[in-house]
C-alpha atoms as a PDB file:
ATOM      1  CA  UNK A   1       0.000   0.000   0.000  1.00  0.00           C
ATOM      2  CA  UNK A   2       1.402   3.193  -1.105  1.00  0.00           C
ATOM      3  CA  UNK A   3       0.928   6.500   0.864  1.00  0.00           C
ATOM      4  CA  UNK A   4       1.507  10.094  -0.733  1.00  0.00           C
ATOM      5  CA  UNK A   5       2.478  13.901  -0.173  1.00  0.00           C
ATOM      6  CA  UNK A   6       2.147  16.624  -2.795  1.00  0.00           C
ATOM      7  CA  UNK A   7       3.547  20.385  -2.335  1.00  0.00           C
ATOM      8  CA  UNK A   8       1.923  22.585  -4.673  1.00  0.00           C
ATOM      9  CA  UNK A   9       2.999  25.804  -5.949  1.00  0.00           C
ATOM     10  CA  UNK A  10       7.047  25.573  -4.835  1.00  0.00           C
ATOM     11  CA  UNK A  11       8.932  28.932  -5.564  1.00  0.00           C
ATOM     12  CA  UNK A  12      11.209  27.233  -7.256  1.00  0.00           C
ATOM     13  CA  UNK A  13      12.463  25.657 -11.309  1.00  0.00           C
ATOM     14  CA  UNK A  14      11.740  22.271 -11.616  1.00  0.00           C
ATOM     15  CA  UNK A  15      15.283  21.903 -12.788  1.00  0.00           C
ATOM     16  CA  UNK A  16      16.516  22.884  -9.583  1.00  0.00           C
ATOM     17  CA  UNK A  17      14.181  21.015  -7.380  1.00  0.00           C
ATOM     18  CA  UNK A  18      15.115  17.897  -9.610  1.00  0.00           C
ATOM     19  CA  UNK A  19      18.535  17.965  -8.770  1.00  0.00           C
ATOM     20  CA  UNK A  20      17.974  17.081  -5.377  1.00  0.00           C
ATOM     21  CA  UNK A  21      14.888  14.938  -6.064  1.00  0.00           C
ATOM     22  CA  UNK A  22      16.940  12.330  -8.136  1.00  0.00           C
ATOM     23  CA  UNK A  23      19.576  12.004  -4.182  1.00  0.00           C
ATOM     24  CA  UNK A  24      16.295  10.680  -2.487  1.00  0.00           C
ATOM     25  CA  UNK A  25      14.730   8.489  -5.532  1.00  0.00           C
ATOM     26  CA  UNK A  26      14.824   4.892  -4.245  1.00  0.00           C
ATOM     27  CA  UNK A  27      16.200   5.406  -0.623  1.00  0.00           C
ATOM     28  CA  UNK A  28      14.533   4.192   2.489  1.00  0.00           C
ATOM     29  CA  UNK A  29      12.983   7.274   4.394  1.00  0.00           C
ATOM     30  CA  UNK A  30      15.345   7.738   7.016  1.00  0.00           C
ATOM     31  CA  UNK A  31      18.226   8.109   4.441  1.00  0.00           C
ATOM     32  CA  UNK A  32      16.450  10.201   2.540  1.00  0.00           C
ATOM     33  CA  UNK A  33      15.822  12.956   5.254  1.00  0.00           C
ATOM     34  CA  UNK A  34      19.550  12.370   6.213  1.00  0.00           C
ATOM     35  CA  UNK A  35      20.506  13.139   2.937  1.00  0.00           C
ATOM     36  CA  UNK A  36      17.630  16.183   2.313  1.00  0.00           C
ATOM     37  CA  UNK A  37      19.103  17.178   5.954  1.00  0.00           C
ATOM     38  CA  UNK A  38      22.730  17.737   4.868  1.00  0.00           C
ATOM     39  CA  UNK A  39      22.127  19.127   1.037  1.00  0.00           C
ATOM     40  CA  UNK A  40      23.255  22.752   0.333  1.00  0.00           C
ATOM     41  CA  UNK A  41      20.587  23.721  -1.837  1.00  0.00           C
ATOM     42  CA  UNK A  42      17.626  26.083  -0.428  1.00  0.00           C
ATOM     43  CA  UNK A  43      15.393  23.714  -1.570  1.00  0.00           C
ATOM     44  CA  UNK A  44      16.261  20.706  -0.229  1.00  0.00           C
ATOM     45  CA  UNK A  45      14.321  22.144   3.181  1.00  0.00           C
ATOM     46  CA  UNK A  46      10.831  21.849   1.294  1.00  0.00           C
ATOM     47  CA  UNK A  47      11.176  18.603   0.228  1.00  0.00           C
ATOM     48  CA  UNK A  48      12.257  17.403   3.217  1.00  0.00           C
ATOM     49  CA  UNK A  49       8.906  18.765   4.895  1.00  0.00           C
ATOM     50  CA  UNK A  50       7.158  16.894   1.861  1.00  0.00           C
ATOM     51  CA  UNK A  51       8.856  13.633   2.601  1.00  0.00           C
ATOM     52  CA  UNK A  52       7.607  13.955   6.427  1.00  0.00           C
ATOM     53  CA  UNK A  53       4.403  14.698   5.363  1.00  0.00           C
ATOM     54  CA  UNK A  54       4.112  11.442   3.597  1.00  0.00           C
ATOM     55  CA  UNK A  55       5.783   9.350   6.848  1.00  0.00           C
ATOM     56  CA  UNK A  56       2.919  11.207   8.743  1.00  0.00           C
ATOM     57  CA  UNK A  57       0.188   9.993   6.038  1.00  0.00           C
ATOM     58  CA  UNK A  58       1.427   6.227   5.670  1.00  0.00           C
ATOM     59  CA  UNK A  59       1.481   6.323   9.675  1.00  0.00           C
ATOM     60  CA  UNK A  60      -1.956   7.763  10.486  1.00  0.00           C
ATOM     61  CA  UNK A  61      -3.908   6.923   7.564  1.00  0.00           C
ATOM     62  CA  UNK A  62      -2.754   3.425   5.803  1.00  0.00           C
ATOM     63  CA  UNK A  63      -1.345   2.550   9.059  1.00  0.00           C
ATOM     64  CA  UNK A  64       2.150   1.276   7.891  1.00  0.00           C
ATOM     65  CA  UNK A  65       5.412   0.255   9.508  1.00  0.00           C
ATOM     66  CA  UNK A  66       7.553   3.445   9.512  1.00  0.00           C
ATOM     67  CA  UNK A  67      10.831   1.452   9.441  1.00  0.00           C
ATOM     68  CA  UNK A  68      10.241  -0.520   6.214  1.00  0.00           C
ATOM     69  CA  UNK A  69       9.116   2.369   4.238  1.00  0.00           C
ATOM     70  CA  UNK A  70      11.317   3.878   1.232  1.00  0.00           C
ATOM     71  CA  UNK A  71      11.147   6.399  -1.502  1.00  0.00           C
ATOM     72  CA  UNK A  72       9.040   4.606  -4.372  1.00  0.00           C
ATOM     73  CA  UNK A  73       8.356   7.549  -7.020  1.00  0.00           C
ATOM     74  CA  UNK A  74       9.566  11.156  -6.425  1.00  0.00           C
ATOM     75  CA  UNK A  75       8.788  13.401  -8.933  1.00  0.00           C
ATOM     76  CA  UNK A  76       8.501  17.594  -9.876  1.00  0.00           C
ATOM     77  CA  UNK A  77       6.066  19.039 -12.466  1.00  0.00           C
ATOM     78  CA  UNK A  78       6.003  22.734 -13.816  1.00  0.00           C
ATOM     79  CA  UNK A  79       3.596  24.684 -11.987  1.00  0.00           C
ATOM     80  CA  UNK A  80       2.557  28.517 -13.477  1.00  0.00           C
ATOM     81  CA  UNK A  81       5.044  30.681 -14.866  1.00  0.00           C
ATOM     82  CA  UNK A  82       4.840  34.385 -13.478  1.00  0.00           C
ATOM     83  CA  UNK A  83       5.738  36.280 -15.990  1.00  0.00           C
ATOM     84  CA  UNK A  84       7.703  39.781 -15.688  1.00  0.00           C
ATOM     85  CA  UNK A  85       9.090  42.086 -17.461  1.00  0.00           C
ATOM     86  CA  UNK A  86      12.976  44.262 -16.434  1.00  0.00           C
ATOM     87  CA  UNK A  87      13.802  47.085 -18.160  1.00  0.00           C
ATOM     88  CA  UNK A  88      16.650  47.276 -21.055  1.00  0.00           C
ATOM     89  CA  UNK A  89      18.421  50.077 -22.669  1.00  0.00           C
ATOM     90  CA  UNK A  90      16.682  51.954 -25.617  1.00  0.00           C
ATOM     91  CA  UNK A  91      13.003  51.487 -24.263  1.00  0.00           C
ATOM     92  CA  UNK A  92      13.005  47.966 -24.558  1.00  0.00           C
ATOM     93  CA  UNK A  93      11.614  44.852 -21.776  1.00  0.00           C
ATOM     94  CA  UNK A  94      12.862  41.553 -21.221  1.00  0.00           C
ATOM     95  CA  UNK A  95      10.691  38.757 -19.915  1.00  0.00           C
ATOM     96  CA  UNK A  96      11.626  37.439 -16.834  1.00  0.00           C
ATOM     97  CA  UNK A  97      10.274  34.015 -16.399  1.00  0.00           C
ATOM     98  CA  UNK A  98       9.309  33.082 -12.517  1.00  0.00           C
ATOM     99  CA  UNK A  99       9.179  29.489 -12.587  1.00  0.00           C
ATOM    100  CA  UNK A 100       7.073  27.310  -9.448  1.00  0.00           C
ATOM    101  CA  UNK A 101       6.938  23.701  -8.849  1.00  0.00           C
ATOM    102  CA  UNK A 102       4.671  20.544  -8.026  1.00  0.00           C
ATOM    103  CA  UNK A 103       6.583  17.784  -5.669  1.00  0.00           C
ATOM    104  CA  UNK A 104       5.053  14.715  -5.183  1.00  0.00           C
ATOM    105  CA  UNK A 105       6.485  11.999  -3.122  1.00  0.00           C
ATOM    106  CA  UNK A 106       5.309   8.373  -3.036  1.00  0.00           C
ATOM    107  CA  UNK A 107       6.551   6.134  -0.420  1.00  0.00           C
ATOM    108  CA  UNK A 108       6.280   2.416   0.126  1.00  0.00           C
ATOM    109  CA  UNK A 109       6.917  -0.294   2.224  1.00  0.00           C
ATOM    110  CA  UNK A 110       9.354  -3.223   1.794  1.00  0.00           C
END
């Protein structure tokens, strides 16, 4: 039985968020947040929080064994794109491109 967090809306490129993504991929839980835990990137702090959302779900709702869980699926998906514009010489804009995120996590036991 699978159980499953998803983070909506994540102020940050999907390219970023998948570089830290792909560490977790495959891991059991408690090596993932070790790993999310000692990552440089900004990010790496929301999908920690996304990963202990889905302990919390498998525990409370599908009742399953904490220590046997792991990392089945992790994946991010383009959310909206703010667009904005900046200012360049001779009157003209460029389009700055504010890129979000969806993270979903999927874990599973052993």
């Amino acid at each position: 039985m699978e159980a499953k967090a998803i983070s909506k809306y994540m102020k940050v490129s999907p390219q970023k968020a998948r570089l830290v993504v792909d560490l977790i991929r495959g891991k059991k839980v408690d090596d993932a947040i070790g790993i999310l835990s000692y990552t440089k990137k900004a990010i790496s702090r929301d999908i920690m929080k996304v990963v202990k959302s889905a302990v919390a779900n498998a525990e409370n709702t599908k009742n399953l064994d904490v220590d046997k869980l792991y990392v089945k699926t992790v994946f991010v998906d383009p959310g909206p794109v703010m667009k904005r514009t900046h200012s360049k010489a001779m009157g003209r804009g460029a389009l700055i491109r504010r890129r979000s995120s969806h993270v979903t996590v999927v874990l599973d036991e052993k």
